[in-house]
N, C-alpha and C. Protein backbone atom coordinates (compact mmCIF):
# COMPACT_ATOMS: atom_id res chain seq x y z
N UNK A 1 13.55 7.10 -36.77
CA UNK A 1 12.15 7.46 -36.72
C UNK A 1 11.81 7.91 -35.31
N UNK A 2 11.43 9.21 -35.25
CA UNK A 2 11.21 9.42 -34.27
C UNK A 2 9.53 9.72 -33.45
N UNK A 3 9.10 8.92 -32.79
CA UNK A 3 7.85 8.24 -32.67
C UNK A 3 7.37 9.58 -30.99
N UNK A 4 6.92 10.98 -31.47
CA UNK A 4 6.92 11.36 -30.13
C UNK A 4 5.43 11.43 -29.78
N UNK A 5 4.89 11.72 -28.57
CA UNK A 5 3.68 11.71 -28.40
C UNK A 5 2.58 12.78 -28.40
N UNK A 6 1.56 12.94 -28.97
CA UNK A 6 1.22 13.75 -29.33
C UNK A 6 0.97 14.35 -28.15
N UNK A 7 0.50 15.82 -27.86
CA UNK A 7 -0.33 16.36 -26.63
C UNK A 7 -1.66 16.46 -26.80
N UNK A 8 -2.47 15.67 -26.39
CA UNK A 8 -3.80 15.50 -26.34
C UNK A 8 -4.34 15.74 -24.68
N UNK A 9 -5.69 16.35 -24.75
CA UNK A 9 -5.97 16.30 -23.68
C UNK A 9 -5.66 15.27 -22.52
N UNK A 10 -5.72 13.78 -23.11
CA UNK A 10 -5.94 13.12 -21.90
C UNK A 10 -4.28 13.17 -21.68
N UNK A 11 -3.63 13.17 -22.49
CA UNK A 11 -2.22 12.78 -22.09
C UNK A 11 -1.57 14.10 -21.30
N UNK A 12 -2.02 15.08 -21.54
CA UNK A 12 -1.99 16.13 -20.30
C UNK A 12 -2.51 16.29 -18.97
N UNK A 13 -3.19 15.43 -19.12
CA UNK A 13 -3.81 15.02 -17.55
C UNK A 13 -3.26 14.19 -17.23
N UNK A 14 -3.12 13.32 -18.07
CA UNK A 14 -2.19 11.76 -16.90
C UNK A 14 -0.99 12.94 -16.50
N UNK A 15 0.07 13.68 -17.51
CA UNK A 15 1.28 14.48 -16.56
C UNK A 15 1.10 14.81 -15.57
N UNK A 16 -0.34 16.08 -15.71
CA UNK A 16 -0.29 16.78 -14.77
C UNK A 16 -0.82 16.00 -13.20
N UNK A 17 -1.41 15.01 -13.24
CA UNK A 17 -1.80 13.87 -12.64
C UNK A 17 -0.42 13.25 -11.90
N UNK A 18 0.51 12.76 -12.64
CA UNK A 18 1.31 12.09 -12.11
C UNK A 18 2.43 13.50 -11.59
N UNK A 19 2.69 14.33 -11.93
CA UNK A 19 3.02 14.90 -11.38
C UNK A 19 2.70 15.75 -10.02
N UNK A 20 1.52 15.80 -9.86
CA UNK A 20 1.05 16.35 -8.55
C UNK A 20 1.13 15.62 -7.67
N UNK A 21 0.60 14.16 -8.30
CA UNK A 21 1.30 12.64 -7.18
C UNK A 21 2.26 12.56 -6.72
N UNK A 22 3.49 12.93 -7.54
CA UNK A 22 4.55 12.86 -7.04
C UNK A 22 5.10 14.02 -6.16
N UNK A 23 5.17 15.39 -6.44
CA UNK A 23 4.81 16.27 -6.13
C UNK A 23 4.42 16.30 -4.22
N UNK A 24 2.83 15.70 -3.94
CA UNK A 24 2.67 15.17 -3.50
C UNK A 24 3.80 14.33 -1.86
N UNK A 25 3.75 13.46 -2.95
CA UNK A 25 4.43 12.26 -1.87
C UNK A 25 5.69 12.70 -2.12
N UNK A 26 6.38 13.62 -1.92
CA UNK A 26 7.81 13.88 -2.09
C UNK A 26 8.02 14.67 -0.36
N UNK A 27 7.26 14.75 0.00
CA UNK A 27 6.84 14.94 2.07
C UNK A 27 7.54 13.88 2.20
N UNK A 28 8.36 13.36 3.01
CA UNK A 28 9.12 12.54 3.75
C UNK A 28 7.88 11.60 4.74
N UNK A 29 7.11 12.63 5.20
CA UNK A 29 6.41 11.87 6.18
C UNK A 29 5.18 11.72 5.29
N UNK A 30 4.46 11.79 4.29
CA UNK A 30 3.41 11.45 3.26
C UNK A 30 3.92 10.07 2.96
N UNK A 31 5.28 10.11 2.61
CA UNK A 31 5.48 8.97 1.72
C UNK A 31 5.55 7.68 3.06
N UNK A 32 6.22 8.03 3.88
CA UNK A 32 6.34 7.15 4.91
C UNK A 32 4.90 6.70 5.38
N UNK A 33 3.93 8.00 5.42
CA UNK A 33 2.52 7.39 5.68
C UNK A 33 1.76 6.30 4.65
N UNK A 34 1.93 6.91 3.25
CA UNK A 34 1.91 5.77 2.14
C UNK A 34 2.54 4.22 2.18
N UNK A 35 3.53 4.29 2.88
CA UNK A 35 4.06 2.61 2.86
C UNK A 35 3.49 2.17 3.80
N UNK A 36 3.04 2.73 5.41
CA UNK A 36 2.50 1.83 6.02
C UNK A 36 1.12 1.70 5.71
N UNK A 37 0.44 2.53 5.15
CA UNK A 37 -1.01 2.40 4.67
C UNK A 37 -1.12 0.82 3.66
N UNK A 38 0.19 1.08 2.63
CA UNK A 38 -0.09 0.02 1.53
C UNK A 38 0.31 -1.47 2.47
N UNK A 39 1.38 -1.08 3.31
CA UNK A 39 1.48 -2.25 3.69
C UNK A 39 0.00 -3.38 4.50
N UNK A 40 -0.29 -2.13 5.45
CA UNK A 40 -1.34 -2.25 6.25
C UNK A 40 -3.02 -2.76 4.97
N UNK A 41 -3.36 -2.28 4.32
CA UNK A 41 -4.35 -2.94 3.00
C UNK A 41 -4.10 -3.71 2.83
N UNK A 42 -2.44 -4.13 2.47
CA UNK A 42 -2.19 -5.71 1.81
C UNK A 42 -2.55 -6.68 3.06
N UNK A 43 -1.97 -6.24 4.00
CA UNK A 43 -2.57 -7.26 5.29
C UNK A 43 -3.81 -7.75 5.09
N UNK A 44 -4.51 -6.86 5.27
CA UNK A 44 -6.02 -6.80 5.41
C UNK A 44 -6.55 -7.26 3.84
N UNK A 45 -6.20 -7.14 2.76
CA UNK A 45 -6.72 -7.44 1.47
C UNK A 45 -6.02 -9.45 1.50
N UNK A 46 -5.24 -9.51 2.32
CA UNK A 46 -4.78 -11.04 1.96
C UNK A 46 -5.49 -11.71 2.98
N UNK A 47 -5.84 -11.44 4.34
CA UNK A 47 -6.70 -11.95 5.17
C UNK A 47 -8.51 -12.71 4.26
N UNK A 48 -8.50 -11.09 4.10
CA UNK A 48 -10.03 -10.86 3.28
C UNK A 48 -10.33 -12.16 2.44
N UNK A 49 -9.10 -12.52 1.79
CA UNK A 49 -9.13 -13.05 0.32
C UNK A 49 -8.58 -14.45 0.81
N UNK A 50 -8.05 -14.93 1.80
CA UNK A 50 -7.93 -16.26 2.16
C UNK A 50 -9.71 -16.59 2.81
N UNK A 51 -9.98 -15.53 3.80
CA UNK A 51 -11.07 -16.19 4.88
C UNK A 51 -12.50 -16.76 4.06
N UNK A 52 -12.50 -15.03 2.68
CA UNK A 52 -13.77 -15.50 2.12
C UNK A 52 -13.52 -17.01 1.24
N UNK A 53 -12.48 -16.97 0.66
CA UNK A 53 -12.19 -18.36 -0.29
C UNK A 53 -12.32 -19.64 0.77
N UNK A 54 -11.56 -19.69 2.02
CA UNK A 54 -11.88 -20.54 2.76
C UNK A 54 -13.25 -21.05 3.41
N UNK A 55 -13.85 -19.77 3.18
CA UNK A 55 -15.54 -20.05 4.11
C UNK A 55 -16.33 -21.43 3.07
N UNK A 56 -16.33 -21.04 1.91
CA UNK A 56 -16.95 -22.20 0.93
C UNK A 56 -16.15 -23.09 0.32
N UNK A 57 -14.66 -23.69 0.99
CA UNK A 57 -14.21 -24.23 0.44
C UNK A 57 -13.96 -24.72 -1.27
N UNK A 58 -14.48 -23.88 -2.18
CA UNK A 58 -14.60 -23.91 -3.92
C UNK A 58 -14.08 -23.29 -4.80
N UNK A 59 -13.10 -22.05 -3.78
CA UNK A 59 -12.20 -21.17 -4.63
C UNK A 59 -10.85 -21.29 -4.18
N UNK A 60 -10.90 -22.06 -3.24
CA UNK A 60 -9.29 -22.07 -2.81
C UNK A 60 -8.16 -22.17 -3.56
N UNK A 61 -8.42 -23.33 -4.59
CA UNK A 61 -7.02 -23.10 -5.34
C UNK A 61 -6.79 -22.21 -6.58
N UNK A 62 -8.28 -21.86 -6.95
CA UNK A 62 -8.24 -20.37 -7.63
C UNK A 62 -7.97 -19.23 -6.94
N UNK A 63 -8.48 -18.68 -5.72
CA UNK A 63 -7.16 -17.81 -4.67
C UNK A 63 -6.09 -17.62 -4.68
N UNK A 64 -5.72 -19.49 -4.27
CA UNK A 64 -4.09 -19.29 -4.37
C UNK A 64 -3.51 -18.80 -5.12
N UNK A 65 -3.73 -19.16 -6.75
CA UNK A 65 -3.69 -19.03 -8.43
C UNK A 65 -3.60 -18.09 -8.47
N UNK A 66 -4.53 -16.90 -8.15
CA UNK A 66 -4.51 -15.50 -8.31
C UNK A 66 -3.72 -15.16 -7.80
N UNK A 67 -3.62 -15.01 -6.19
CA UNK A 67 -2.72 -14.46 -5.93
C UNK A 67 -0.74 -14.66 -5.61
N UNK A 68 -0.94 -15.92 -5.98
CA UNK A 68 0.62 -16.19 -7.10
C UNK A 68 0.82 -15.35 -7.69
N UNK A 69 -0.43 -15.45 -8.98
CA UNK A 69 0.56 -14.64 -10.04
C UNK A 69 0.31 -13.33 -10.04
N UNK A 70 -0.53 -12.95 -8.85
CA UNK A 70 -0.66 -11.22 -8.74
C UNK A 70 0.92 -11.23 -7.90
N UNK A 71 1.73 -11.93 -7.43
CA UNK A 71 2.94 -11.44 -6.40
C UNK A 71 3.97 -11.63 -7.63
N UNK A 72 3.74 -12.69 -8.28
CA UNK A 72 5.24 -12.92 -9.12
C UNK A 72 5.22 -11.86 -10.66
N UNK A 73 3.85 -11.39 -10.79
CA UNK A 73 3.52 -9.64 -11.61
C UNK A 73 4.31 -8.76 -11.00
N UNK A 74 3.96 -8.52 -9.73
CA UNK A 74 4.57 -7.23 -8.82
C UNK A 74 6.05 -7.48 -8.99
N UNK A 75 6.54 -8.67 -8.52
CA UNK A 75 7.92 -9.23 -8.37
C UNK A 75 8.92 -9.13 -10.09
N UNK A 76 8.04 -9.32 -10.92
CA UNK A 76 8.72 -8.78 -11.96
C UNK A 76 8.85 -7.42 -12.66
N UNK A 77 7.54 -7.01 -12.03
CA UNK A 77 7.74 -5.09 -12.48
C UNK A 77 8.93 -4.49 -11.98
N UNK A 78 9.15 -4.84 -10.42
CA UNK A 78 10.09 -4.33 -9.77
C UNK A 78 11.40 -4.88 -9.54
N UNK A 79 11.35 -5.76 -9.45
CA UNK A 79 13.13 -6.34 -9.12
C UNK A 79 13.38 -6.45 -10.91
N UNK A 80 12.71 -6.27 -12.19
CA UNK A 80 13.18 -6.11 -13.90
C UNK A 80 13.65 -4.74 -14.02
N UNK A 81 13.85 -4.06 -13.32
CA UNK A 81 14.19 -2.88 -13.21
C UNK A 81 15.28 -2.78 -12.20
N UNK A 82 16.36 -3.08 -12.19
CA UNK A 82 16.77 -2.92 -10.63
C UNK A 82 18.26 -1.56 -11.05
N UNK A 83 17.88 -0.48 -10.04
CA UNK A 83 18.52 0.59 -10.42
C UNK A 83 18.77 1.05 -8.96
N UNK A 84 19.95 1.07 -7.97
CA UNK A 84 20.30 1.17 -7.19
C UNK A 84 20.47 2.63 -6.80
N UNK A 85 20.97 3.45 -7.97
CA UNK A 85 21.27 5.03 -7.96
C UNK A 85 20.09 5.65 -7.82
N UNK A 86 18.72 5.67 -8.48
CA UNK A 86 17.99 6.51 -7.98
C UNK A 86 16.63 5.71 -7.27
N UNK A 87 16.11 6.63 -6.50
CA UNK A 87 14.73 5.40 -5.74
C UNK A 87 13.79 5.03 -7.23
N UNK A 88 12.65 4.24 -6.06
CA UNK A 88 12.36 3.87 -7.24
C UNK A 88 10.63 4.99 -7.50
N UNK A 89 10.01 4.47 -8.08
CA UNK A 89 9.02 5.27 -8.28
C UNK A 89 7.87 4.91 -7.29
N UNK A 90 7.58 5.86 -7.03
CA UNK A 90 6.32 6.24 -5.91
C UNK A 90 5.16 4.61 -6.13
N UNK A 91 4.78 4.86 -7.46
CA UNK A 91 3.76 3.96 -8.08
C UNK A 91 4.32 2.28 -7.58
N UNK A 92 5.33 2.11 -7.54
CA UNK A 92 6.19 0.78 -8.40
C UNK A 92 5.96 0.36 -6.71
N UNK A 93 6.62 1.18 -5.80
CA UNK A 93 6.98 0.80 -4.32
C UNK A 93 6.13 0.57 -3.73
N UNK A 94 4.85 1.38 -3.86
CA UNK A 94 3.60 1.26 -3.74
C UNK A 94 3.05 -0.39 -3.63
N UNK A 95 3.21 -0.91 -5.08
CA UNK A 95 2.92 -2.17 -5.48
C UNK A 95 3.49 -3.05 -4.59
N UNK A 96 4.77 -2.68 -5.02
CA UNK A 96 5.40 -3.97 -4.00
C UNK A 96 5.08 -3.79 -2.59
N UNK A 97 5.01 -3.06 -1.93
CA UNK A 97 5.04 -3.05 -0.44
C UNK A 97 2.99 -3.82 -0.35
N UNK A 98 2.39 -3.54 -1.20
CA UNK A 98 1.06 -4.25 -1.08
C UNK A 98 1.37 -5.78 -1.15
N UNK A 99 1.96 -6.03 -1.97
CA UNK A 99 2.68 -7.59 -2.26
C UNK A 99 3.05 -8.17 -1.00
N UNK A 100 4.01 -7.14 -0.34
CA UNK A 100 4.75 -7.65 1.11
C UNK A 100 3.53 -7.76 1.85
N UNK A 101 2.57 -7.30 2.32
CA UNK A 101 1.45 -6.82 3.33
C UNK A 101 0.27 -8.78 3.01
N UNK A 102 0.25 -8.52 1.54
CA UNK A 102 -0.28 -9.70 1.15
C UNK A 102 0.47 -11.30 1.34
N UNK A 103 1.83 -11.21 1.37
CA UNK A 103 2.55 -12.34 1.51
C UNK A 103 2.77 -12.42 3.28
N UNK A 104 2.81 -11.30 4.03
CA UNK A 104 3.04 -11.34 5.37
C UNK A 104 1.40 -11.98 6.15
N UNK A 105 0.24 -11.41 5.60
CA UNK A 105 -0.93 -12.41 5.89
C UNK A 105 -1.00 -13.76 5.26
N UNK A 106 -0.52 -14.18 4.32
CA UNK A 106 -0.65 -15.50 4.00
C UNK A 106 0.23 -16.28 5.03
N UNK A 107 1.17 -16.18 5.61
CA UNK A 107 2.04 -16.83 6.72
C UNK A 107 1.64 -16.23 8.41
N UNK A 108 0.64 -15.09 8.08
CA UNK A 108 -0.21 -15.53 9.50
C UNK A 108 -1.28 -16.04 9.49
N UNK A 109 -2.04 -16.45 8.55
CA UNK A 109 -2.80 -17.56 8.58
C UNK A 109 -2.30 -19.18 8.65
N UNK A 110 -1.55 -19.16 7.62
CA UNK A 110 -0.89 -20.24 7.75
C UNK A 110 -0.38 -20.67 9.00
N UNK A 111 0.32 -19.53 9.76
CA UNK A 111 0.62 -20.39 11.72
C UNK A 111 -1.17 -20.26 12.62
N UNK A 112 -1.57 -19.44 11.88
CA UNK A 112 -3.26 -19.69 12.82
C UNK A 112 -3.84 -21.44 12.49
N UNK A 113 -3.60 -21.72 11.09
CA UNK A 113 -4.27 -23.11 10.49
C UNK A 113 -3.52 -23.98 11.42
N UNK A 114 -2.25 -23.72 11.45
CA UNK A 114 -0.98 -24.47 12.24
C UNK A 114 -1.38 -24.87 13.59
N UNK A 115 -1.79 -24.12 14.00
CA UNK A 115 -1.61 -24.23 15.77
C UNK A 115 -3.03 -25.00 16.30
């Protein structure tokens, strides 16, 4: 049975969409600007998201909660796939490197609480 997809407007836009993205970030130095950007957000999005949860002490371990299982999501999209021969996708690396940016502020707060 062969199950193909129809061509409908929207599904011609997500192509032509993901293809211009890629398209796109296929610049050597775009894409390189893309990882430190995502990295650099996740910094700043894990700061954000410890300081405000910490200010009222009442969401903290719902924070944490979230963002567990927003890293061990990312962590299974990407390492469930593991394909050494070709890179990986623009979208996917994206994710993870936000993950890294978010896990690298949780351990500089953690030595700020520390000291």
């Amino acid at each position: 049975m062969n199950m193909a997809m129809q061509r409908t407007r929207l599904s011609t836009l997500a192509n032509v969409t993901s293809s211009r993205f890629n398209s796109f970030f296929s610049n050597p130095w775009r894409r390189i600007s893309l990882r430190i950007i995502c990295v650099l957000f996740g910094t700043f999005a894990g700061q954000a998201i410890v300081t405000t949860a910490g200010q009222t002490a009442q969401w903290d371990v719902t924070a944490a909660g979230l963002l567990v299982l927003f890293t061990e999501a990312i962590s299974r999209i990407v390492y469930r796939q593991s394909s050494l021969a070709k890179p990986a996708p623009i979208l996917r690396e994206s994710f993870n490197l936000l993950k890294i940016g978010i896990t690298y502020s949780l351990f500089l707060e953690a030595f700020k609480i520390g000291s």
